[in-house]
Protein backbone atom coordinates (compact mmCIF):
# COMPACT_ATOMS: atom_id res chain seq x y z
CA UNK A 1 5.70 -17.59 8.86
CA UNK A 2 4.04 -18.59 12.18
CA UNK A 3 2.91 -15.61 14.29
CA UNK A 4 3.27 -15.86 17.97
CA UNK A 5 0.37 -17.59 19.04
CA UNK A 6 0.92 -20.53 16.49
CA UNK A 7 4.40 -20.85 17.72
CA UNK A 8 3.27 -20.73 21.60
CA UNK A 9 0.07 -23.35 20.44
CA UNK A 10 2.81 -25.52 18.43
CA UNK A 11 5.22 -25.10 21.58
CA UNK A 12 2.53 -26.35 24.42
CA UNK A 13 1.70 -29.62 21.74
CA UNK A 14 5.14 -30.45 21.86
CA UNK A 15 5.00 -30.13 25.98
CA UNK A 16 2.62 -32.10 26.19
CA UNK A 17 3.79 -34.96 23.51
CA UNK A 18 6.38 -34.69 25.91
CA UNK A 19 4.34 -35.41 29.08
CA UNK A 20 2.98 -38.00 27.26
CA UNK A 21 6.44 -39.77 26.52
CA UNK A 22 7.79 -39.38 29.56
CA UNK A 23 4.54 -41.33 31.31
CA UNK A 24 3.16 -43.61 28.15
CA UNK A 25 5.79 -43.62 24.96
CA UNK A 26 5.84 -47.44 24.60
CA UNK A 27 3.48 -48.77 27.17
CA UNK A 28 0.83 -49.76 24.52
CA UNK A 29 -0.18 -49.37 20.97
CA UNK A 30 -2.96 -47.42 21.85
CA UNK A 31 -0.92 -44.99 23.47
CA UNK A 32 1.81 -44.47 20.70
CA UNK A 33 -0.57 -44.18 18.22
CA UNK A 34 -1.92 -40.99 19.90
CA UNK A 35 1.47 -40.00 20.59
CA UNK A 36 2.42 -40.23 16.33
CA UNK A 37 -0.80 -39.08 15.77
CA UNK A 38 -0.10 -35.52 17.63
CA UNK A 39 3.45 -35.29 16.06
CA UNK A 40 1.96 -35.58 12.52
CA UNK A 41 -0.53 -32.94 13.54
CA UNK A 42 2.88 -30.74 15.19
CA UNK A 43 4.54 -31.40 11.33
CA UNK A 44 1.24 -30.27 9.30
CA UNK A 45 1.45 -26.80 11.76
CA UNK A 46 5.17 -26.60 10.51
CA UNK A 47 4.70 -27.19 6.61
CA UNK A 48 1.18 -24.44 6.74
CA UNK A 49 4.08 -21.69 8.86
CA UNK A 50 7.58 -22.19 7.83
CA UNK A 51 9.76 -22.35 5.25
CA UNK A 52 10.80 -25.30 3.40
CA UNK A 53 14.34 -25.55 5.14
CA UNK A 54 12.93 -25.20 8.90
CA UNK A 55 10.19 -27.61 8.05
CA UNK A 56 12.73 -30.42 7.06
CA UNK A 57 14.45 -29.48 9.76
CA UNK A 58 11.32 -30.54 12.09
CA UNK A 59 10.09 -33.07 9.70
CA UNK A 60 13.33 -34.88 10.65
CA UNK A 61 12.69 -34.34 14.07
CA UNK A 62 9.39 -35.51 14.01
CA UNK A 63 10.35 -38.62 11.99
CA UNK A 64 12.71 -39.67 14.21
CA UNK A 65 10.28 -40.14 17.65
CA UNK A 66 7.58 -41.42 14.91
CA UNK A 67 10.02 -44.44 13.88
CA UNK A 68 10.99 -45.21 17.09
CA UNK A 69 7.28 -45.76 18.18
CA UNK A 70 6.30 -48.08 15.12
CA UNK A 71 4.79 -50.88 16.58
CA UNK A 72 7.03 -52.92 14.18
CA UNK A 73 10.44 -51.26 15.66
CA UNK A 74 9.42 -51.35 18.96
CA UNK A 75 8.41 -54.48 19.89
CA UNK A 76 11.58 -55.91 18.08
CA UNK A 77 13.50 -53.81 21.26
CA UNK A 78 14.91 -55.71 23.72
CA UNK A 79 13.98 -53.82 27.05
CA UNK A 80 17.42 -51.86 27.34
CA UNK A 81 17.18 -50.70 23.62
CA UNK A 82 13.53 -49.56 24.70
CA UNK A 83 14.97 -47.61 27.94
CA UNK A 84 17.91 -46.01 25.51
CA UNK A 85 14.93 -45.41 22.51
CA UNK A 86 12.71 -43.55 25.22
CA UNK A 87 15.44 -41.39 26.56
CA UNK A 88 16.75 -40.58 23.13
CA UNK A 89 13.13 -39.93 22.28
CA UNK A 90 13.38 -37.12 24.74
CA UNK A 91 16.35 -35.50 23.73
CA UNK A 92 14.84 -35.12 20.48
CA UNK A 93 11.27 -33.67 21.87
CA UNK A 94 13.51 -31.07 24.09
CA UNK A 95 15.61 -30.15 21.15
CA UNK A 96 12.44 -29.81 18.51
CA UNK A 97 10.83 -27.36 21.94
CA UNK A 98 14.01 -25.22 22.28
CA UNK A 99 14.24 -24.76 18.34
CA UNK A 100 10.44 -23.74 18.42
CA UNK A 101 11.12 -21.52 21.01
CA UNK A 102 14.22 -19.61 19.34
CA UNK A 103 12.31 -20.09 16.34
CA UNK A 104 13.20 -16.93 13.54
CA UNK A 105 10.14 -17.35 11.47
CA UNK A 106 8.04 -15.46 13.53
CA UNK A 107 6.14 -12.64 12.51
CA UNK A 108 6.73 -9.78 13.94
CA UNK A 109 4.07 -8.14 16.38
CA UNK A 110 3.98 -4.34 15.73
CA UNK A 111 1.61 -2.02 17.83
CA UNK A 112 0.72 1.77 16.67
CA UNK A 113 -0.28 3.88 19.47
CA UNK A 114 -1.39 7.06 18.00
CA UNK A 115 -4.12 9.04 19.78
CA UNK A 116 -4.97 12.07 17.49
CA UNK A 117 -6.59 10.83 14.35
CA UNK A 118 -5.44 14.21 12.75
CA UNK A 119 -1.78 12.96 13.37
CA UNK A 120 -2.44 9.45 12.11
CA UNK A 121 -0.56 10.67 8.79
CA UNK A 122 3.23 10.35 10.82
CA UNK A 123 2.79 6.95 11.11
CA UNK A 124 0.27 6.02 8.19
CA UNK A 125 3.07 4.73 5.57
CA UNK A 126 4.59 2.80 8.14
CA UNK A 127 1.79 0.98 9.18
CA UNK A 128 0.60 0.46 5.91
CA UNK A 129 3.82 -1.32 4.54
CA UNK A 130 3.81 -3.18 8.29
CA UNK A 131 0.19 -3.96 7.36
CA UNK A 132 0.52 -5.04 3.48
CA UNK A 133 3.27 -8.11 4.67
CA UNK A 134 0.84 -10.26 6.23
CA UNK A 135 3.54 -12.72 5.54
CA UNK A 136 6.38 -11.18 7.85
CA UNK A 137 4.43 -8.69 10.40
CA UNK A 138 0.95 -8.35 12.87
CA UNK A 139 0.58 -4.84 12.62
CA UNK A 140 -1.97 -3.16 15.27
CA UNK A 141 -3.52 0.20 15.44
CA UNK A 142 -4.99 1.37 18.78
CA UNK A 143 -5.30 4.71 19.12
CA UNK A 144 -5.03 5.82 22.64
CA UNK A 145 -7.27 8.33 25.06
CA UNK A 146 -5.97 11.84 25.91
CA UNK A 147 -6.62 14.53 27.79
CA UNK A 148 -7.08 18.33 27.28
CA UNK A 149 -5.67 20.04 30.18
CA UNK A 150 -6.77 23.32 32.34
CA UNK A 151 -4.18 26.28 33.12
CA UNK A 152 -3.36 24.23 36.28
CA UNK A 153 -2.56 21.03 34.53
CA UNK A 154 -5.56 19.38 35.71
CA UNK A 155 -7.48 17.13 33.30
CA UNK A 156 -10.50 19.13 31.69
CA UNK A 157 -11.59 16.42 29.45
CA UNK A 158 -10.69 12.66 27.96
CA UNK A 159 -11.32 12.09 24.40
CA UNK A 160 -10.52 8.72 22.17
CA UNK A 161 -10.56 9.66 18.42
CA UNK A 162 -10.82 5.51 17.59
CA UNK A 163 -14.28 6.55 15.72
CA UNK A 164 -12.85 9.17 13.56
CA UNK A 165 -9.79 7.18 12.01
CA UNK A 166 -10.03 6.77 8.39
CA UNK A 167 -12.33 3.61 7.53
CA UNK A 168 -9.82 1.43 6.33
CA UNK A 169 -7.75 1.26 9.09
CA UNK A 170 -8.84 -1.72 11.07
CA UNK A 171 -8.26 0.23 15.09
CA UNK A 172 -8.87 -1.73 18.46
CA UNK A 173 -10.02 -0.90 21.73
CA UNK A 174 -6.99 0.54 23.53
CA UNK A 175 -9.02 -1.25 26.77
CA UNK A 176 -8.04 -4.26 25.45
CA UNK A 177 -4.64 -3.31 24.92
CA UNK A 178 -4.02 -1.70 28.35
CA UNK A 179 -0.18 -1.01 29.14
CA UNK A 180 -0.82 -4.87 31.56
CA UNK A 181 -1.96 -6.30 27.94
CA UNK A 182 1.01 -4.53 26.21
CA UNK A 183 3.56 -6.36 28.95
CA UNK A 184 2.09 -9.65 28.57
CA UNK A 185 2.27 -9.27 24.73
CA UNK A 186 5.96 -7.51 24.53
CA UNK A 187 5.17 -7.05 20.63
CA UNK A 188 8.39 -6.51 18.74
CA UNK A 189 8.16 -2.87 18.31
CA UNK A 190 6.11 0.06 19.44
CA UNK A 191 5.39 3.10 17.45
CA UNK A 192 4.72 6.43 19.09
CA UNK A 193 4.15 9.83 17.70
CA UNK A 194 3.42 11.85 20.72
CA UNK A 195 6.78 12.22 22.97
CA UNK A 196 5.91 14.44 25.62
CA UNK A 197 4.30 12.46 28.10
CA UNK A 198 3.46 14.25 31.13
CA UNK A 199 5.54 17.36 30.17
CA UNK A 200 2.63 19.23 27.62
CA UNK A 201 0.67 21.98 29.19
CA UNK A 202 -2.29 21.49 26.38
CA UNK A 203 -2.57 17.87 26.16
CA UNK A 204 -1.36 14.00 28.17
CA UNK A 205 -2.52 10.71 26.79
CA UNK A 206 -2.79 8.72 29.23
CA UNK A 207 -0.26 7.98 31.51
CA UNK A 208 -0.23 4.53 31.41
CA UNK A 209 1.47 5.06 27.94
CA UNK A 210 4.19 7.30 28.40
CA UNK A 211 7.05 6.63 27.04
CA UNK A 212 9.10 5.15 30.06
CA UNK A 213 6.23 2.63 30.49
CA UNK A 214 6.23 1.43 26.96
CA UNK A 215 10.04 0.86 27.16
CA UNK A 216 9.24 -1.78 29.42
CA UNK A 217 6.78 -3.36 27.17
CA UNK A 218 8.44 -4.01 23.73
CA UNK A 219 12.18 -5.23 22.25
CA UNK A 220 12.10 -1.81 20.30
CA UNK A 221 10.17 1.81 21.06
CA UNK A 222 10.06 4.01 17.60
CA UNK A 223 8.90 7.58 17.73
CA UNK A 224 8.12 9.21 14.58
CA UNK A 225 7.66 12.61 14.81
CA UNK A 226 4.24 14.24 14.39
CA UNK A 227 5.56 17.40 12.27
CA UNK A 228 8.25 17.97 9.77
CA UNK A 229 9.93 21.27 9.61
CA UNK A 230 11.89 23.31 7.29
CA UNK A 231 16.11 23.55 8.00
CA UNK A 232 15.77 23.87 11.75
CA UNK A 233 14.33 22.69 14.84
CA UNK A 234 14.19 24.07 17.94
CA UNK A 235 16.20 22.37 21.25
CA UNK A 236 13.29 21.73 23.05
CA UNK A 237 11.68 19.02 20.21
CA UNK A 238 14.89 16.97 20.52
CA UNK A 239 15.28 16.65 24.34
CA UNK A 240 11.34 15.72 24.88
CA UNK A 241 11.24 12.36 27.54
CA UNK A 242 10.07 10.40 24.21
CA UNK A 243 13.03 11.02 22.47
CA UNK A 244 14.98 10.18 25.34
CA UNK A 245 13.55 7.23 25.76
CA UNK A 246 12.78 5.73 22.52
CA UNK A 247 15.08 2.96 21.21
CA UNK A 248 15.08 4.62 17.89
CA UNK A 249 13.79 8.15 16.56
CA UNK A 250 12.83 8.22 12.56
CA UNK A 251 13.48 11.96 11.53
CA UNK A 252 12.68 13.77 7.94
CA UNK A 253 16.52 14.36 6.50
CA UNK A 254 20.21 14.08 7.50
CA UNK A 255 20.27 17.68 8.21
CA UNK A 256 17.45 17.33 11.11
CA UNK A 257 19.40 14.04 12.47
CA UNK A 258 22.53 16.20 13.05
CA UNK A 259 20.19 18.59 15.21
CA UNK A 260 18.52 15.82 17.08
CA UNK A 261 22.04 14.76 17.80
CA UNK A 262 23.55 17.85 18.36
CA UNK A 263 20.52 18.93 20.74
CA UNK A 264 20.09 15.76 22.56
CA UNK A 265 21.08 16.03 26.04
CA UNK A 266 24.46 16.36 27.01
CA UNK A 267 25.13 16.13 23.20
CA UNK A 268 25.78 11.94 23.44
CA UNK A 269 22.84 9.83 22.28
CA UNK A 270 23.29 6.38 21.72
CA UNK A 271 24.91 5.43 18.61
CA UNK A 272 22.55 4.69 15.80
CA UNK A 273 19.55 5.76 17.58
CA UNK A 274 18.32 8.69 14.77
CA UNK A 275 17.51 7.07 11.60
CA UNK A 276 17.32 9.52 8.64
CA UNK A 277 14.37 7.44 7.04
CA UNK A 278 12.06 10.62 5.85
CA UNK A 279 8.79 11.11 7.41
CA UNK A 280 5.17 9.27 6.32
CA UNK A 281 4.23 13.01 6.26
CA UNK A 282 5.53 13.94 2.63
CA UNK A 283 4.64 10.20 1.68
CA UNK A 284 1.22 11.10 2.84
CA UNK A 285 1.25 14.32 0.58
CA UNK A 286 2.56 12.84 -2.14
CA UNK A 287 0.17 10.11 -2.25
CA UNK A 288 -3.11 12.08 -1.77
CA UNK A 289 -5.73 12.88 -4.77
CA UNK A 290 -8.45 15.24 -5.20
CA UNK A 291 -10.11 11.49 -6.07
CA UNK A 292 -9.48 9.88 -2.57
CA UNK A 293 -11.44 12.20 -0.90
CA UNK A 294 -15.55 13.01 -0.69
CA UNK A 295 -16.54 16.46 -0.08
CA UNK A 296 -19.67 17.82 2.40
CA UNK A 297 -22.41 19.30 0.01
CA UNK A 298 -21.70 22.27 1.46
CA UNK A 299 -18.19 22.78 0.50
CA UNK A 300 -18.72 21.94 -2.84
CA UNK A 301 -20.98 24.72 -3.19
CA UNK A 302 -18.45 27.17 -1.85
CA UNK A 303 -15.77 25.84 -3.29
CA UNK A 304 -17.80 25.75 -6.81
CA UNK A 305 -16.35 27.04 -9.78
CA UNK A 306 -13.23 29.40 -7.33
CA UNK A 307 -9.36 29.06 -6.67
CA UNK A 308 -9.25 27.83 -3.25
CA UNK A 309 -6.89 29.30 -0.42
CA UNK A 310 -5.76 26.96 2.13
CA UNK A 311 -5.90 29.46 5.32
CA UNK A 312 -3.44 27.41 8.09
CA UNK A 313 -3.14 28.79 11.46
CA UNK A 314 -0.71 27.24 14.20
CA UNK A 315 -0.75 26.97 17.45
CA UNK A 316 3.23 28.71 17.78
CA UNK A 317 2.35 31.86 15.77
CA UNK A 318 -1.12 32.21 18.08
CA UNK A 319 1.04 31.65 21.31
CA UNK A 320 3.62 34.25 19.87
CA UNK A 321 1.08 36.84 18.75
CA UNK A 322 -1.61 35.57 21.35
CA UNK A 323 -3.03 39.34 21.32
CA UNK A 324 -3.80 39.95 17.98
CA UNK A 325 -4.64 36.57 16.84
CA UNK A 326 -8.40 37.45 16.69
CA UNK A 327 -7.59 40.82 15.05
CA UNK A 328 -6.04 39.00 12.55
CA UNK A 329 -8.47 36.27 11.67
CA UNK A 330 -11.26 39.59 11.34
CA UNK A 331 -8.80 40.83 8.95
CA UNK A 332 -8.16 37.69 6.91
CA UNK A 333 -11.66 37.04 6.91
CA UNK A 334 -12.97 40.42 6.52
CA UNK A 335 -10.43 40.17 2.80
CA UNK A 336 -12.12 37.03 1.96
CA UNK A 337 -15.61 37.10 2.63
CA UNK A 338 -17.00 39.11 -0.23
CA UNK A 339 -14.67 37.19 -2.92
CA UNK A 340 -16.36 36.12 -5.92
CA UNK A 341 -13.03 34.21 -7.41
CA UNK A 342 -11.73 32.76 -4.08
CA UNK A 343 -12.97 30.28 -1.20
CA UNK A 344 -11.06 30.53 1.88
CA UNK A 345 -10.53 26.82 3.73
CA UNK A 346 -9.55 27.23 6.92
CA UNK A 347 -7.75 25.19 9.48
CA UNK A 348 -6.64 26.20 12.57
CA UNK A 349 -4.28 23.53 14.10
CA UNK A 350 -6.41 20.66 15.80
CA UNK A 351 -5.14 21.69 19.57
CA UNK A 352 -6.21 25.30 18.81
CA UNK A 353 -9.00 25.63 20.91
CA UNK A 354 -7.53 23.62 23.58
CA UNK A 355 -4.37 25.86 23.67
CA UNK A 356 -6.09 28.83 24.48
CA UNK A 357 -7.85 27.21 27.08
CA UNK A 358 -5.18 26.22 28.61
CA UNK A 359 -2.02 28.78 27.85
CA UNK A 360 -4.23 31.98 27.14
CA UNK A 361 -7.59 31.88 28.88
CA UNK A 362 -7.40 34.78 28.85
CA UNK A 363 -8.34 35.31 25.02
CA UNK A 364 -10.20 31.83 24.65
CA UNK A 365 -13.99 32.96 24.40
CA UNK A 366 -12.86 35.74 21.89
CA UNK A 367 -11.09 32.80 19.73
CA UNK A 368 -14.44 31.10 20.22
CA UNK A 369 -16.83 33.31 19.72
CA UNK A 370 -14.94 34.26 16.59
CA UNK A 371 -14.85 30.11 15.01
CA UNK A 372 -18.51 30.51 15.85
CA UNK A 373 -19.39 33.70 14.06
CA UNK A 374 -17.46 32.24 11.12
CA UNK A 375 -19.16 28.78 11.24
CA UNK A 376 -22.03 30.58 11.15
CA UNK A 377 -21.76 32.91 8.44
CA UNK A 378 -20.70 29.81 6.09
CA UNK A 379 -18.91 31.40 3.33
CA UNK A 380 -16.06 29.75 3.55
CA UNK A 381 -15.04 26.35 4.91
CA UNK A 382 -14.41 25.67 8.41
CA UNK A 383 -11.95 22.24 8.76
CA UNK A 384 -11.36 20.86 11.62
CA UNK A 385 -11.61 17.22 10.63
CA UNK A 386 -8.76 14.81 10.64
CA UNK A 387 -8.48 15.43 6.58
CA UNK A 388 -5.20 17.53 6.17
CA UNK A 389 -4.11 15.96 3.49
CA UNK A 390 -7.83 16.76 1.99
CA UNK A 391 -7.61 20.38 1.87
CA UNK A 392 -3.65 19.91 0.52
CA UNK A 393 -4.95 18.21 -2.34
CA UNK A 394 -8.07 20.33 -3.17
CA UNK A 395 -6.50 23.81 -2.49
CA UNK A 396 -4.68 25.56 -5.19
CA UNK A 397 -2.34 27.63 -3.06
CA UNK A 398 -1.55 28.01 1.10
CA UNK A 399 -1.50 31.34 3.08
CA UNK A 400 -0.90 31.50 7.04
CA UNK A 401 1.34 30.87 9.68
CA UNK A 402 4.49 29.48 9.39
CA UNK A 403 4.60 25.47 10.78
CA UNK A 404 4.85 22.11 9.06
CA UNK A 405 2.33 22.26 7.66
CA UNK A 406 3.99 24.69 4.95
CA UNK A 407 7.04 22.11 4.67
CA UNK A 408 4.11 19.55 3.44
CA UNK A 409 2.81 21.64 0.86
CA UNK A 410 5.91 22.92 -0.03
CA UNK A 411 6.13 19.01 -1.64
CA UNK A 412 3.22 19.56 -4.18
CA UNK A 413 4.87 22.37 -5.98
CA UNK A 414 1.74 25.35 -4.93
CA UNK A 415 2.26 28.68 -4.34
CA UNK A 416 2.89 29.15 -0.29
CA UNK A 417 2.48 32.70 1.18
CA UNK A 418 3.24 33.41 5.15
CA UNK A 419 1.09 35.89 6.92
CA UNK A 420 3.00 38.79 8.71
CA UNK A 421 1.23 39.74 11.47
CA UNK A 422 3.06 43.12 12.04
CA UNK A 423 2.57 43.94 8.49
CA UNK A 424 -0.31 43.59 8.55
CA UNK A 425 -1.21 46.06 11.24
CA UNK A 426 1.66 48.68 9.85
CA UNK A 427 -0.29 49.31 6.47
């Protein structure tokens, strides 16, 4: 197939064969020569990008204005047969531009906008199938700034996680694929994972690609959500301005599509627009080896020779429990640290730290402090890396908070244990 810029190259040839007619077709030999000379060049472009039916269907196109310029036809034209030849010529060059233009044998241009490499998993399986059919698709990833925010909504600092995406996904400079770019491009479909736009108190990418801009930028906006969850999900995910706006949502099961469509406001979305598809989340999980990965020398060492506990802690059950969240983590840790049998890997959701600062300031250096006593004490694994699916495949069971991250493991078939908070503190 031709991609766009092949088709547009192949369309301004044709434009200007046809300047060329219009002013020279039949005026000299010279002259026609260079004019069969470009349409053989046009036909080549058409065999290398299309299939064998729509390159007959050119070739006979082409073969007609060739013919009509051999110096042997030509000449033997009186001068009204050459008038009727020329204008015949050029229905046949505006016919072979307006196919070209309507052309189907196009590949598709798809753009990925993630922005938090530690998300990338939501959209990974799609990309990589988009990516794999070089024959049918462009696929693009450029992952996108954003912005922690203060208490007052104010920006408190930008980050771009481009550097930090695994190494064989090929990213580009979201500067060169500004929301201006992204108009001019209008790729076929847009891929989203963050739907909140201006409406999250923790983080905003940046504004120039929220969702109502994007609309205006592509035939088709997808948002994929960036969690799964277990056999509910609250109102509030479903009625977020990205789902609104997106031409299509890809949800986990039919049982979360009847929410989404039951939640979505006023209760009416647009027929077809949640597609029951699954999530790249579980493919993610399912896919991921204790081989794929490489381990710091330091884990290994901790991790040496013990069961390993995947420790998860969310950002809902801190919110929800923001005032013993550090008591707890003493607890846990205060359990763990003297283990001989068992490592403790923990990962506190990626917008952790941020969330604090920005919903419960109040408690933020204590949180801090506390990562930084445990960093420091370095008997068990502090994760904050992109890796999830890392410390999924290396650890042998989970224990923490209740959040998607339990509906992932759930998948591999290892033990899952949610930490009570209250009973903890009751005993």
């Amino acid at each position: 197939m031709l991609d766009r810029q092949q088709r547009d190259e192949l369309v301004g040839s044709l434009q200007s064969i046809k300047l060329l007619w219009e002013e020279a077709a039949g005026i000299s030999l010279v002259q026609n020569n260079i004019i069969i000379e470009m349409l053989r060049v046009a036909d080549d472009a058409c065999k290398e990008g299309l299939s064998a039916i729509r390159c007959v269907f050119f070739q006979e196109l082409f073969q007609v204005l060739i013919d009509i310029l051999e110096p042997q036809v030509w000449q033997n034209l009186s001068a009204d047969e050459q008038t009727e030849s020329k204008r015949l010529g050029l229905e046949v060059l505006n016919c072979a531009i307006d196919a070209l233009k309507h052309e189907k044998e196009i590949k598709k241009e798809i753009v990925f906008l993630p922005y938090k490499a530690s998300m990338w998993d939501s959209l990974e399986s799609v990309w990589q199938a988009a990516y794999a059919d070089k024959e049918h698709c462009n696929a693009y990833v450029v992952p996108i700034p954003y912005a922690d925010r203060k208490p007052d909504m104010t920006v408190a600092e930008w980050h771009c996680e481009a550097d930090i995406f695994p190494d064989y996904v090929p990213v580009l400079d979201w500067q060169e694929y500004t929301l201006d770019k992204l108009r001019e491009m209008q790729p076929d479909v847009i891929f989203i994972h963050n739907p909140y736009d201006a409406c999250n108190r923790v983080t905003s990418v940046e504004p120039q690609y929220y969702s109502h801009n994007l609309k205006q930028c592509t035939d088709k906006l997808v948002y994929i959500p960036y969690y799964v969850c277990g056999e509910t999900i609250a109102p509030n995910f479903c009625q977020s301005l990205g789902v609104v706006n997106a031409d299509y949502v890809i949800v986990q099961d039919e049982n979360i599509k009847a929410q989404f469509e039951q939640y979505y406001p006023d209760g009416k979305p647009p027929a077809g627009k949640f597609l029951a598809l699954g999530s790249p989340k579980f493919d993610k999980v399912l896919m991921s080896k204790k081989d794929d990965f490489i381990l710091p020398a330091r884990w290994q060492q901790i991790i040496q020779g013990k069961k390993i506990v995947l420790y998860n802690t969310s950002l809902g059950a801190a919110l929800n429990n923001s005032d013993m969240v550090c008591k707890k983590l003493r607890y846990v840790f205060d359990v763990f640290k003297n283990r001989q049998d068992v490592a403790l890997w923990w990962r506190p959701h990626p917008l952790m730290e941020s969330t604090f600062r920005s919903m419960r300031p109040e408690h933020y250096a204590e949180y801090k402090q506390l990562v930084a006593e445990y960093k420091q004490a370095g008997w068990g694994i502090y994760d904050d890396t992109p890796e999830l699916h890392r410390a999924i495949a290396y650890s042998d069971c989970y224990y923490g908070d209740g959040s998607s991250v339990v509906s992932l493991y759930k998948v591999t078939g290892k033990p899952v244990m949610i930490e009570d908070f209250e009973l903890v503190y009751n005993v």
